[in-house]
C-alpha atoms as a PDB file:
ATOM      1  CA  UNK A   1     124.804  83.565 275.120  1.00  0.00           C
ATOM      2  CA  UNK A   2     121.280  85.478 274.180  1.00  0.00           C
ATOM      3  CA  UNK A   3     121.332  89.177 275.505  1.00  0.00           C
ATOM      4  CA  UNK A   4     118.777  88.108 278.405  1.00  0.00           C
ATOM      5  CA  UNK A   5     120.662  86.031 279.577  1.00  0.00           C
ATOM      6  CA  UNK A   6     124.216  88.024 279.440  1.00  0.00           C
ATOM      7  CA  UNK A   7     122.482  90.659 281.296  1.00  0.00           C
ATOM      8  CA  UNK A   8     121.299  87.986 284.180  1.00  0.00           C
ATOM      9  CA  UNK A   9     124.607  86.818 284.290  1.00  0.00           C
ATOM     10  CA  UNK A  10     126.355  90.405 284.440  1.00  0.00           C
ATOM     11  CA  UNK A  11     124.125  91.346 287.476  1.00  0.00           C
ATOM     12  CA  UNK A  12     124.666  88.139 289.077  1.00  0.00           C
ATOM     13  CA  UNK A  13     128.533  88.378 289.067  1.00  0.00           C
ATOM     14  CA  UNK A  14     128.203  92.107 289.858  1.00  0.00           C
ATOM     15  CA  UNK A  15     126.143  90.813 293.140  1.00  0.00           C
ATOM     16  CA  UNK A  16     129.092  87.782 293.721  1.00  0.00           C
ATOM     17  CA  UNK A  17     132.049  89.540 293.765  1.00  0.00           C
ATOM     18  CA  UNK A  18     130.509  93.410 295.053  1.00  0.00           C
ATOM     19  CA  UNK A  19     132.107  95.081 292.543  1.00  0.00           C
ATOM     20  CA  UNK A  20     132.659  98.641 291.903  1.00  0.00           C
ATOM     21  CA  UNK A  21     133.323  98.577 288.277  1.00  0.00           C
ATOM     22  CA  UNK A  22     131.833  97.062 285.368  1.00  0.00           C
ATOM     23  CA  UNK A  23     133.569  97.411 282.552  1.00  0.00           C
ATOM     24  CA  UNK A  24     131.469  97.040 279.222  1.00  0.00           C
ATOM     25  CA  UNK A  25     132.552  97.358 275.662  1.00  0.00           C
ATOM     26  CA  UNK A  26     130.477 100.070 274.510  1.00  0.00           C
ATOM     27  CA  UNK A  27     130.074  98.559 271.000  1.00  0.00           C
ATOM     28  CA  UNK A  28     127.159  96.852 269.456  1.00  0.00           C
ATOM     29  CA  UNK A  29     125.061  95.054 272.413  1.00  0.00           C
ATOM     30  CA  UNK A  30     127.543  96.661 275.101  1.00  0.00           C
ATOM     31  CA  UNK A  31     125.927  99.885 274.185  1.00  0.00           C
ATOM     32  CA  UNK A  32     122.194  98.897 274.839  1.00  0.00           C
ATOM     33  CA  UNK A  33     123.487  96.473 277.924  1.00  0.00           C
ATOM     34  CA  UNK A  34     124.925 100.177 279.584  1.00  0.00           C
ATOM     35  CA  UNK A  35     122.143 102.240 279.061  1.00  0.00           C
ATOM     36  CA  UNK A  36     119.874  98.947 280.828  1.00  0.00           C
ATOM     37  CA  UNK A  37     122.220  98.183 283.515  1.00  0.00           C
ATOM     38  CA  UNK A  38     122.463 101.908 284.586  1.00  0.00           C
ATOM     39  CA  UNK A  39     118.428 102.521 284.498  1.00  0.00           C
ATOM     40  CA  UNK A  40     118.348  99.269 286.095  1.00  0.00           C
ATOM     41  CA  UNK A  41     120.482 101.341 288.819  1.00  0.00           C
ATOM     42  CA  UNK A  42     123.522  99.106 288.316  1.00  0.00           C
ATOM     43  CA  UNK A  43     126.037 102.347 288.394  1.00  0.00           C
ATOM     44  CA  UNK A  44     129.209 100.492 288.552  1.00  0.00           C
ATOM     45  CA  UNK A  45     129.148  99.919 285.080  1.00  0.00           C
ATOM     46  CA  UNK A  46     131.984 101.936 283.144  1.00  0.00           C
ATOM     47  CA  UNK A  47     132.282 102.648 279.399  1.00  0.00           C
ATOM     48  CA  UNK A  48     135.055 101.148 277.680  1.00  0.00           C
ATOM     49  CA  UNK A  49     135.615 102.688 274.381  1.00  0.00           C
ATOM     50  CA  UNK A  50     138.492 100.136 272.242  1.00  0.00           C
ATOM     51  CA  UNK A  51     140.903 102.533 270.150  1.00  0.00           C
ATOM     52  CA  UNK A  52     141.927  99.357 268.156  1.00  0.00           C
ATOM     53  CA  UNK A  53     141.326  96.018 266.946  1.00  0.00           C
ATOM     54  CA  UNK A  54     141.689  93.250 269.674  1.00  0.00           C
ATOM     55  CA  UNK A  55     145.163  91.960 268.327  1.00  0.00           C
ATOM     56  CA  UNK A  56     146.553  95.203 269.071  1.00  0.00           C
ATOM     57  CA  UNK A  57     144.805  96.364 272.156  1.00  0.00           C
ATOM     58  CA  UNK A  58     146.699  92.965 273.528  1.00  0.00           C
ATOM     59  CA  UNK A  59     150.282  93.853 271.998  1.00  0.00           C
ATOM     60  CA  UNK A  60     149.898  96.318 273.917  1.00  0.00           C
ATOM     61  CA  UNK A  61     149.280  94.779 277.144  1.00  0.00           C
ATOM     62  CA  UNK A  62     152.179  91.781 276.878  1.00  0.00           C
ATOM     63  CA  UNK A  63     154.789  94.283 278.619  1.00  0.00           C
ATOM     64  CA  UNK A  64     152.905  94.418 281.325  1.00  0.00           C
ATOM     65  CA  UNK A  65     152.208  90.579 281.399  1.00  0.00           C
ATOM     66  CA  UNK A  66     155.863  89.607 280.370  1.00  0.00           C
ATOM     67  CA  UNK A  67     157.068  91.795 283.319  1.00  0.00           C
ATOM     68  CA  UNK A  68     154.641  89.876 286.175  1.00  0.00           C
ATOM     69  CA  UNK A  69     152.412  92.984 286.658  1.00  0.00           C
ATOM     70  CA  UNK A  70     149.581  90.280 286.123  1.00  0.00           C
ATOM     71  CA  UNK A  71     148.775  87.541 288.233  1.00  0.00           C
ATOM     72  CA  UNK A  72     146.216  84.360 288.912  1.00  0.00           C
ATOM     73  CA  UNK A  73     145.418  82.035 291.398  1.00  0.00           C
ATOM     74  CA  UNK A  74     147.014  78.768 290.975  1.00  0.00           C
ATOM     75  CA  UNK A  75     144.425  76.810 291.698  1.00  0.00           C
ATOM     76  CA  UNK A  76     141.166  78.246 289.890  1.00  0.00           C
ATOM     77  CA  UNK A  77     139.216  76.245 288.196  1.00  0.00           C
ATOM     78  CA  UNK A  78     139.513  78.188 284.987  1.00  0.00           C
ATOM     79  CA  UNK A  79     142.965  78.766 284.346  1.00  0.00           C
ATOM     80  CA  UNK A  80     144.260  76.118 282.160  1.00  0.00           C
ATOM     81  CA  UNK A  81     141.307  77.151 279.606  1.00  0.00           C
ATOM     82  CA  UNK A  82     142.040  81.102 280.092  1.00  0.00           C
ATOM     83  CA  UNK A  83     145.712  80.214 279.420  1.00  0.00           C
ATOM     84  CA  UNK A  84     145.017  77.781 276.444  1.00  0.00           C
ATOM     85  CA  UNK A  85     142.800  81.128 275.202  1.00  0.00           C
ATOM     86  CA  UNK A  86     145.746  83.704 275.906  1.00  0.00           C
ATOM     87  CA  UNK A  87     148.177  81.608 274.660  1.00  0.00           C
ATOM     88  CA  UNK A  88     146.362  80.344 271.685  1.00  0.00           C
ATOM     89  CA  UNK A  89     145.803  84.105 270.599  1.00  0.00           C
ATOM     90  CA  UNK A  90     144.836  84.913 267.821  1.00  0.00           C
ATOM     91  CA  UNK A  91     144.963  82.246 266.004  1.00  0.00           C
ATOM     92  CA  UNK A  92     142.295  80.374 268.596  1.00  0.00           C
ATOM     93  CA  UNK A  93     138.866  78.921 268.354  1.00  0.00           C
ATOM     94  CA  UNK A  94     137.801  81.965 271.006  1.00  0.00           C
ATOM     95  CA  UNK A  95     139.086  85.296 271.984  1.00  0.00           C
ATOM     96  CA  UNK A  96     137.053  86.974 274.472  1.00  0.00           C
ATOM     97  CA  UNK A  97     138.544  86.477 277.263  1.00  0.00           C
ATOM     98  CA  UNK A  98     141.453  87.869 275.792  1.00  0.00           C
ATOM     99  CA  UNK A  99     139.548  90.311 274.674  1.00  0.00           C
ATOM    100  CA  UNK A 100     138.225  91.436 278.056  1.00  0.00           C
ATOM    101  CA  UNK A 101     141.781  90.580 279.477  1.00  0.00           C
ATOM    102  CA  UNK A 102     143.290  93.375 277.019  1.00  0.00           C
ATOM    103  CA  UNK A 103     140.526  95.603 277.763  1.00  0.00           C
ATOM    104  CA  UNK A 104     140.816  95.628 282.046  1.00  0.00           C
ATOM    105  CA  UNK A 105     144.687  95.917 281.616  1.00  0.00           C
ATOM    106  CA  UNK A 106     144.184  99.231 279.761  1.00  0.00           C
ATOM    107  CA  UNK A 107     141.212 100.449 281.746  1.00  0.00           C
ATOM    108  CA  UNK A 108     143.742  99.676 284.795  1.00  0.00           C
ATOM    109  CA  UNK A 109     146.804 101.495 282.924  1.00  0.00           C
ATOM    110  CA  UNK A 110     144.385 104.413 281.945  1.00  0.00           C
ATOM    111  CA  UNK A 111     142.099 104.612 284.829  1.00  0.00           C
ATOM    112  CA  UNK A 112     139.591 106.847 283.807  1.00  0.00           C
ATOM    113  CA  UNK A 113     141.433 110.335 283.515  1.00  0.00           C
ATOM    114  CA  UNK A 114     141.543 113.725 285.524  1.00  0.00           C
ATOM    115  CA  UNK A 115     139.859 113.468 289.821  1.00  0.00           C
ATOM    116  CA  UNK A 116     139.779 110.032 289.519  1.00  0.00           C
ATOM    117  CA  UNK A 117     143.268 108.897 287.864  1.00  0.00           C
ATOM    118  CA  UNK A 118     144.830 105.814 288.992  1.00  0.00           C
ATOM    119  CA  UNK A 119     141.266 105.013 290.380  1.00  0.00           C
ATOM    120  CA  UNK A 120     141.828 100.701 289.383  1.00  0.00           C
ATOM    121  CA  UNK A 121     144.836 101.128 291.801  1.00  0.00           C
ATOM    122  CA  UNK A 122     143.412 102.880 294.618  1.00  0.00           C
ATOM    123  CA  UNK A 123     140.636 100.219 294.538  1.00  0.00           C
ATOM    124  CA  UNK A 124     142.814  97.403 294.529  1.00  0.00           C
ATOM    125  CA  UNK A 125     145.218  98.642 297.379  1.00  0.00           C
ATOM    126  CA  UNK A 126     141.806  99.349 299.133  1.00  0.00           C
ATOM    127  CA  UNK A 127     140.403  95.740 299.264  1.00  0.00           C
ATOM    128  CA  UNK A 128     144.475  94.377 299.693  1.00  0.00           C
ATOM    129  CA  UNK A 129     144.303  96.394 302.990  1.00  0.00           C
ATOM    130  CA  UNK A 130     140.728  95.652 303.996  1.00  0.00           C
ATOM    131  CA  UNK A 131     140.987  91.844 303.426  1.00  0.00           C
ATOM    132  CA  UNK A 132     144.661  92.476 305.411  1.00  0.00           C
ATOM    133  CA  UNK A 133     142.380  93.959 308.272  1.00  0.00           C
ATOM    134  CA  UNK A 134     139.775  91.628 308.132  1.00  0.00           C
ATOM    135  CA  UNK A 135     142.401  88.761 308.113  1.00  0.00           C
ATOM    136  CA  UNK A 136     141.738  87.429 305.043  1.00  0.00           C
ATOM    137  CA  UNK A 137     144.946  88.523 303.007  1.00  0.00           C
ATOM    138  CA  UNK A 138     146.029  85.140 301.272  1.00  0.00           C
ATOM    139  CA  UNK A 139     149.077  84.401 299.185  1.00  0.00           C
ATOM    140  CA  UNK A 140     150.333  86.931 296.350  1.00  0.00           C
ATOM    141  CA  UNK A 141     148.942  84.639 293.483  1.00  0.00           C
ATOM    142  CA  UNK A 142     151.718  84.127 291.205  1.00  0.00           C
ATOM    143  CA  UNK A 143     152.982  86.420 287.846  1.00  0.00           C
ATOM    144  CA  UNK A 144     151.135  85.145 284.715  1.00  0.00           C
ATOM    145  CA  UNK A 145     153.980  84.932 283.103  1.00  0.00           C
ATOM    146  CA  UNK A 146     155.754  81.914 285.773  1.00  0.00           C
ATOM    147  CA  UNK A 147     152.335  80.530 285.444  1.00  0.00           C
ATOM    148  CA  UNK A 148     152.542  79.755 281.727  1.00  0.00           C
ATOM    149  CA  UNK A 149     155.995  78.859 281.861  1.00  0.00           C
ATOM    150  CA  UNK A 150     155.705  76.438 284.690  1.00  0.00           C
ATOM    151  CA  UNK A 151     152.516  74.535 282.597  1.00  0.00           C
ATOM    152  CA  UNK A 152     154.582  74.716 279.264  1.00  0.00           C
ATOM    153  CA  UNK A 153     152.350  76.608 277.656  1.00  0.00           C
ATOM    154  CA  UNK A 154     155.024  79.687 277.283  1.00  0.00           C
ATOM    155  CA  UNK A 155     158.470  78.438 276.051  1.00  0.00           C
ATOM    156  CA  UNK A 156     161.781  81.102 275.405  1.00  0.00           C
ATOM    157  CA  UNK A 157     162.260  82.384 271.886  1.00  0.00           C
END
């Protein structure tokens, strides 16, 4: 994806799902794709800064996968590729969504730091409570973990 176009396609998901964070890679294009974004007035966008390479930013996130902290709807149109990606890691054709998957799941952990610790919490009991309001709690998707095992794609050692 050109740069143009990966900054089209940011704002447009920004716009479909109303979210309050962005979180961008602030590496290579990420960098210039901040600074944009935020002159473009697009101030939900959030640094990420990696501390390590993407093999071990993702070690460190399989506890908190393995132990059904993570979870996905069962019937999204994009799971059995995001699971062939996750599960095909690293040795796989692509890795960003893994990538990006590692990347939330410590931005989530972390959550910024100081006034506004635990901030990717508070958010997400927020919208659990207003869509409970608004009647339009659904299902608790289920644990990524049961997921993969269910499709085969995760197998006891």
């Amino acid at each position: 994806m050109e740069y143009p176009e990966l900054k089209r396609a940011v704002c447009e998901q920004c716009a479909a799902f109303a979210a309050d964070v962005v979180l961008i890679e602030d590496k290579a294009s990420g960098t210039q794709l901040i600074q944009e974004l935020v002159a473009d007035g697009l101030h939900a966008v959030t640094r990420y800064q990696p501390q390590s390479d993407k093999i071990m930013r993702m070690h460190a996130q399989t506890a908190m996968i393995e132990n059904g902290f993570v979870h996905l709807p069962k019937g999204a149109a994009w799971l059995a590729e995001y699971l062939h990606e996750l599960t095909a890691f690293p040795k796989g054709k692509h890795d960003d969504q893994v990538d990006s998957t590692a990347q939330m799941l410590d931005w989530f952990k972390r959550a910024g730091g100081g006034p506004t610790s635990n901030a990717g919490i508070w958010h997400w009991y927020k919208q659990q409570y207003e869509a409970q309001q608004a009647g339009l709690q659904t299902a608790r998707p289920e644990p990524l973990s049961v997921t993969a095992k269910r499709s085969g794609l995760l197998r006891p050692l």
